[in-house]
N, C-alpha and C. Protein backbone atom coordinates (compact mmCIF):
# COMPACT_ATOMS: atom_id res chain seq x y z
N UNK A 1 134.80 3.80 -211.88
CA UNK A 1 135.21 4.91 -211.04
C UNK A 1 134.22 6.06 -211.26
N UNK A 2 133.92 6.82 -210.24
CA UNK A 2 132.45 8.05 -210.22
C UNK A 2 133.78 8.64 -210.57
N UNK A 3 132.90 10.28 -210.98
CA UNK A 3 133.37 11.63 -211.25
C UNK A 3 134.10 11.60 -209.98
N UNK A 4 133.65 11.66 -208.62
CA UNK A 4 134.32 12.32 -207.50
C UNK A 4 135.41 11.33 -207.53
N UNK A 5 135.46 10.48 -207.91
CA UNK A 5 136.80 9.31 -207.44
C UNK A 5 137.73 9.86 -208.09
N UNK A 6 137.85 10.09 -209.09
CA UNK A 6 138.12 10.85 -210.50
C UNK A 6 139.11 11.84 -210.01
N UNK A 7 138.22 12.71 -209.79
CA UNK A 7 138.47 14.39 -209.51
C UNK A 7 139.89 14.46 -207.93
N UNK A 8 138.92 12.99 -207.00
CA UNK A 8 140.12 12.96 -205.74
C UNK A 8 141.30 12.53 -206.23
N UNK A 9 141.36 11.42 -207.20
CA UNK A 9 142.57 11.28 -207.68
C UNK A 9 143.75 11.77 -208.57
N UNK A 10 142.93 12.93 -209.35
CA UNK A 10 143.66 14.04 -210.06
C UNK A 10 144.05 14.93 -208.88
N UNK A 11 143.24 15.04 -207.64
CA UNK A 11 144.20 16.15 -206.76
C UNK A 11 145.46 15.38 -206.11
N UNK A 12 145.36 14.69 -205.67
CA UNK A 12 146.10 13.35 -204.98
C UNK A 12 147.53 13.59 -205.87
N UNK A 13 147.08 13.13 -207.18
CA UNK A 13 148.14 13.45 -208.17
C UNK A 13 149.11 15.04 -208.31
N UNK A 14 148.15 15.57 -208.70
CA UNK A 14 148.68 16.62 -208.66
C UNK A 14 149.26 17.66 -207.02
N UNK A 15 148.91 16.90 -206.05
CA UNK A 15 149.54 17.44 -204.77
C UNK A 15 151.36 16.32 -204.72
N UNK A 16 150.94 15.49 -205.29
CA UNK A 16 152.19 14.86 -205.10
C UNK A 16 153.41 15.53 -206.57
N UNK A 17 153.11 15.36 -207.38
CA UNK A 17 154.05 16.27 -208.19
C UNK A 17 153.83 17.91 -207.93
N UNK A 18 153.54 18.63 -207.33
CA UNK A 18 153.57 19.59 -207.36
C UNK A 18 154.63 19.38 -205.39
N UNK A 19 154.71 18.57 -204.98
CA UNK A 19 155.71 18.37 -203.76
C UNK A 19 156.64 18.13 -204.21
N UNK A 20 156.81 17.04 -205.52
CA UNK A 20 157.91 17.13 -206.41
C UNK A 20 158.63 17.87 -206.56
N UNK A 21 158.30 18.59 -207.00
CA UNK A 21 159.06 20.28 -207.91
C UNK A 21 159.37 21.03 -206.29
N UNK A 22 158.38 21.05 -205.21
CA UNK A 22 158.76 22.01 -204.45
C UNK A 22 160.34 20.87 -203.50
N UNK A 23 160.17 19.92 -203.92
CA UNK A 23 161.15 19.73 -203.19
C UNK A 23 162.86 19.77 -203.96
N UNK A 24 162.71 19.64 -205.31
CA UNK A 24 163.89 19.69 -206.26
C UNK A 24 164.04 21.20 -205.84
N UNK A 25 163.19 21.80 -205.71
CA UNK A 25 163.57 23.73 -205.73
C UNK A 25 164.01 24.12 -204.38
N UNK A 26 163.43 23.50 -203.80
CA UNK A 26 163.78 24.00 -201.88
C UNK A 26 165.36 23.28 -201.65
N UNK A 27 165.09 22.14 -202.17
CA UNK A 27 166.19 21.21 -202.05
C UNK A 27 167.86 22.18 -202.30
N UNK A 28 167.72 22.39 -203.58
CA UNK A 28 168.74 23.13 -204.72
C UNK A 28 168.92 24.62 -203.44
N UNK A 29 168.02 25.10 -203.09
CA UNK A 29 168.56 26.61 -202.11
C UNK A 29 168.97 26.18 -200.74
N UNK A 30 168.64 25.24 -200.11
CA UNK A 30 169.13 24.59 -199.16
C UNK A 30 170.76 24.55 -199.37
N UNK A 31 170.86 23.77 -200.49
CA UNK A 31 171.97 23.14 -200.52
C UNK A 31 172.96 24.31 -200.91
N UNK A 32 172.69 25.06 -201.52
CA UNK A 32 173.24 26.80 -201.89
C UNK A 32 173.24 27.46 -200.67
N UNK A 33 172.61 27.37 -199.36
CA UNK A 33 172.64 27.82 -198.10
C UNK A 33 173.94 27.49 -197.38
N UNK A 34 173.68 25.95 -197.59
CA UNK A 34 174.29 25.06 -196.71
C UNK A 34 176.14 25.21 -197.42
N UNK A 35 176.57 25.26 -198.38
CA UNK A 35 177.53 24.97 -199.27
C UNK A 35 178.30 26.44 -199.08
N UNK A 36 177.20 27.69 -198.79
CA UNK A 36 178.04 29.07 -198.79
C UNK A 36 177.93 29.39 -197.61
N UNK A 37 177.99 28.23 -196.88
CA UNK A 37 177.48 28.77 -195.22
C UNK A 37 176.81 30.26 -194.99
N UNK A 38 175.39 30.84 -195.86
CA UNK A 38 175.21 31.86 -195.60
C UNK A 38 174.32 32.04 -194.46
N UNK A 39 174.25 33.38 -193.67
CA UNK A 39 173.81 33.34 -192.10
C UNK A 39 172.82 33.99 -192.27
N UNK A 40 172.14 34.91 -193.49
CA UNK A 40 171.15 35.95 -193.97
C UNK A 40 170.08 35.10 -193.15
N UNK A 41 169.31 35.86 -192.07
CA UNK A 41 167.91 35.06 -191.63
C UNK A 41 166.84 35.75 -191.77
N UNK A 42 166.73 36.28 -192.85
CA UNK A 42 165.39 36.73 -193.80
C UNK A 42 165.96 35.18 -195.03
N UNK A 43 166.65 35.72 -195.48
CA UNK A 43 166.87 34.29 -196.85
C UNK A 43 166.23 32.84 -195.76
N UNK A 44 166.97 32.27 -195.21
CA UNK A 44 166.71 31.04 -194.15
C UNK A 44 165.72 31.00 -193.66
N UNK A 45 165.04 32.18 -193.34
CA UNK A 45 163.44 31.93 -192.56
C UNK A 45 162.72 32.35 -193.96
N UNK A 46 162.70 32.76 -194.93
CA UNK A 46 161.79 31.98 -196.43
C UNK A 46 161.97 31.20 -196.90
N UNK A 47 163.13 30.64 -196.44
CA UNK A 47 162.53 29.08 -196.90
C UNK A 47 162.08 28.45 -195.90
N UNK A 48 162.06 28.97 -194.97
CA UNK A 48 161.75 27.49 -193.97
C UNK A 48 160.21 28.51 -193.61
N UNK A 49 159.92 29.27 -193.45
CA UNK A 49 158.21 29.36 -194.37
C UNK A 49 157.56 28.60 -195.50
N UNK A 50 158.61 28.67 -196.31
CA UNK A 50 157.86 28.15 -197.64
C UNK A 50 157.82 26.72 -197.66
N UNK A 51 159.17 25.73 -196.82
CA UNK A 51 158.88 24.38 -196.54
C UNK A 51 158.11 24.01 -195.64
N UNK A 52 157.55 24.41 -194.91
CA UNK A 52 156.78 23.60 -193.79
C UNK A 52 155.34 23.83 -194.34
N UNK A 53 155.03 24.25 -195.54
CA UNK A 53 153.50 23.57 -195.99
C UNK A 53 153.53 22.08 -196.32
N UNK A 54 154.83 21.85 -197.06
CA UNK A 54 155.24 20.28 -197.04
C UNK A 54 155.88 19.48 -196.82
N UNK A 55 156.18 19.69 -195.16
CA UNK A 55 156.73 18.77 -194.48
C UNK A 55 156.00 17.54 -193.75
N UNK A 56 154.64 17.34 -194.63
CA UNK A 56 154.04 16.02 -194.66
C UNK A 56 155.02 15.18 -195.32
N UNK A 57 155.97 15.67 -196.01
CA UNK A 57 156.33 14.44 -197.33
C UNK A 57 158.28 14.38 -196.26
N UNK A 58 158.75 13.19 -196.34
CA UNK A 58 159.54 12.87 -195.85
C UNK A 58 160.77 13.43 -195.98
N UNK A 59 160.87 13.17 -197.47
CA UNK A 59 162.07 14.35 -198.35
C UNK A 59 161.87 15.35 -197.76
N UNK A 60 161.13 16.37 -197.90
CA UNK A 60 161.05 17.82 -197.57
C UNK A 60 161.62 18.05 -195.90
N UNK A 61 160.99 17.35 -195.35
CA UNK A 61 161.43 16.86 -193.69
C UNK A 61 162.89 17.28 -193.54
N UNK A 62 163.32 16.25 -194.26
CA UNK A 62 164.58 15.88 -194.22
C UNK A 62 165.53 17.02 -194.52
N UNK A 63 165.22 18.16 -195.47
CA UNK A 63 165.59 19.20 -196.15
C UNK A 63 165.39 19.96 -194.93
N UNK A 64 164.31 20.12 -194.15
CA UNK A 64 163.75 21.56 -193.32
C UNK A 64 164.53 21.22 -192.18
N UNK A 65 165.14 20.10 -191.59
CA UNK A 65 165.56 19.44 -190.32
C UNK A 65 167.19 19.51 -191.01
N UNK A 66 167.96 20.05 -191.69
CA UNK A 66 169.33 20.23 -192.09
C UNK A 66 169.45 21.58 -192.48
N UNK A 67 167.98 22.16 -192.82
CA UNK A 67 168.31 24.03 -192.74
C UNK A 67 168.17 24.47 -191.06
N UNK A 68 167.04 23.63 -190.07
CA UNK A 68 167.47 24.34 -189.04
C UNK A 68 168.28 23.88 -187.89
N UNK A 69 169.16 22.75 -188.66
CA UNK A 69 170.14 22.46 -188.05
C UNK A 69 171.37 23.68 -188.23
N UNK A 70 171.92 23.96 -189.37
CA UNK A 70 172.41 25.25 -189.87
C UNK A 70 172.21 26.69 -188.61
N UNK A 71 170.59 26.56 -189.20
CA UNK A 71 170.12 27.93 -188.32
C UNK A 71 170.31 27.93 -186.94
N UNK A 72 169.74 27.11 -186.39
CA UNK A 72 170.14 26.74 -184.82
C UNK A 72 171.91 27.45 -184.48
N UNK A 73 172.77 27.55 -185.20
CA UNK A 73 174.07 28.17 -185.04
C UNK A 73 174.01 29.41 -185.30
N UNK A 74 173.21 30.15 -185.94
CA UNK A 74 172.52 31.33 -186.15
C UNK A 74 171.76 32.40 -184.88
N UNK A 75 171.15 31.43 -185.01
CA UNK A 75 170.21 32.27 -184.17
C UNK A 75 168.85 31.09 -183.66
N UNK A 76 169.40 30.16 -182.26
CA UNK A 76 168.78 29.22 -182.03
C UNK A 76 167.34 29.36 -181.51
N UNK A 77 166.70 30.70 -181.01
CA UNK A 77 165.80 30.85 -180.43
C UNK A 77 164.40 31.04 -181.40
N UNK A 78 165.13 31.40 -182.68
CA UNK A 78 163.91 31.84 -183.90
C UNK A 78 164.37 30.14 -184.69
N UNK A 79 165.16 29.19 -184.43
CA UNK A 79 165.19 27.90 -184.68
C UNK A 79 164.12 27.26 -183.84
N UNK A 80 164.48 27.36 -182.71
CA UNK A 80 163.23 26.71 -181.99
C UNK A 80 161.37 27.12 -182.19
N UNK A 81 161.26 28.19 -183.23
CA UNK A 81 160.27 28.81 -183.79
C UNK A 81 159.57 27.87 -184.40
N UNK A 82 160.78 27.49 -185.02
CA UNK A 82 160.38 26.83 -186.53
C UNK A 82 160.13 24.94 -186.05
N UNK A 83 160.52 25.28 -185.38
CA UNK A 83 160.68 23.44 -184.57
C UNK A 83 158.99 23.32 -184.13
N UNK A 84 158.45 24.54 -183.22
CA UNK A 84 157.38 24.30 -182.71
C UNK A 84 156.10 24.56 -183.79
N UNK A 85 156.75 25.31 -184.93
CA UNK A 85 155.37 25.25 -185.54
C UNK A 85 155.68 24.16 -186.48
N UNK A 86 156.61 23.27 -186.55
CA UNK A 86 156.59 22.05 -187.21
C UNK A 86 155.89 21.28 -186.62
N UNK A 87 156.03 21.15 -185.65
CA UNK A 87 155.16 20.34 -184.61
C UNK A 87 153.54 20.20 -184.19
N UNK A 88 153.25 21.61 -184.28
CA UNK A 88 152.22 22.35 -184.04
C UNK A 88 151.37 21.78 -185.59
N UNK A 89 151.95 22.00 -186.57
CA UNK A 89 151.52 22.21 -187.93
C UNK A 89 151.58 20.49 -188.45
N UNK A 90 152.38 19.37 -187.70
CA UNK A 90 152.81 18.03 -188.37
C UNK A 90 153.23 16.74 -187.75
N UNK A 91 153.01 16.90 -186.11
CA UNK A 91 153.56 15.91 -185.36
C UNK A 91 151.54 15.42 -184.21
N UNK A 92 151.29 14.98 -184.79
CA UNK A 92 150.14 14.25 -184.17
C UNK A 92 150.36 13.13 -182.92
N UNK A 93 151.85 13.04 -182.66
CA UNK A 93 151.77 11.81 -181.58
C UNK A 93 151.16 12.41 -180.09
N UNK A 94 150.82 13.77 -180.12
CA UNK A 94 150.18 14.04 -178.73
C UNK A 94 148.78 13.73 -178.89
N UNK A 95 148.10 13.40 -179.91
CA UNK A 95 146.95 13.60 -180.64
C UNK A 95 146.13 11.95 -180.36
């Protein structure tokens, strides 16, 4: 294995546990969202900022698509925000 093989596979690594952790943590306030039915949409739109850097990873998906299911009862028009820059930011089938 070269240095660069090396070096790609320590990032590789370390992008996947570091999705790890962001998803045990996003996960855990989700579910504290979801459980106190809270409607705060400054709280709800930081996280769903802070998840859609990694909504490459399936889990996280899955987490960001049950907070703006929530939100959508909120306030559906800044839901549909978050839908298009998911899309914009992670859906290649127009591509």
């Amino acid at each position: 294995m070269t240095g660069l093989d090396q070096v790609i596979r320590e990032l590789a690594e370390g992008r996947q546990q570091l999705t790890r952790k962001a998803e045990q943590q996003y996960g855990l306030e989700v579910e504290a969202i979801l459980q106190s039915q809270c409607r705060d949409p400054r709280r709800i739109e930081r996280l769903l900022d802070g998840m859609l850097d990694f909504c490459f990873d399936e889990e996280m998906l899955r987490w960001y698509k049950k907070l703006c299911r929530h939100y959508f009862e909120i306030d559906p028009a800044a839901t549909a925000s978050y839908i298009y820059a998911y899309r914009d930011m992670w859906d290649d089938e127009g591509s």
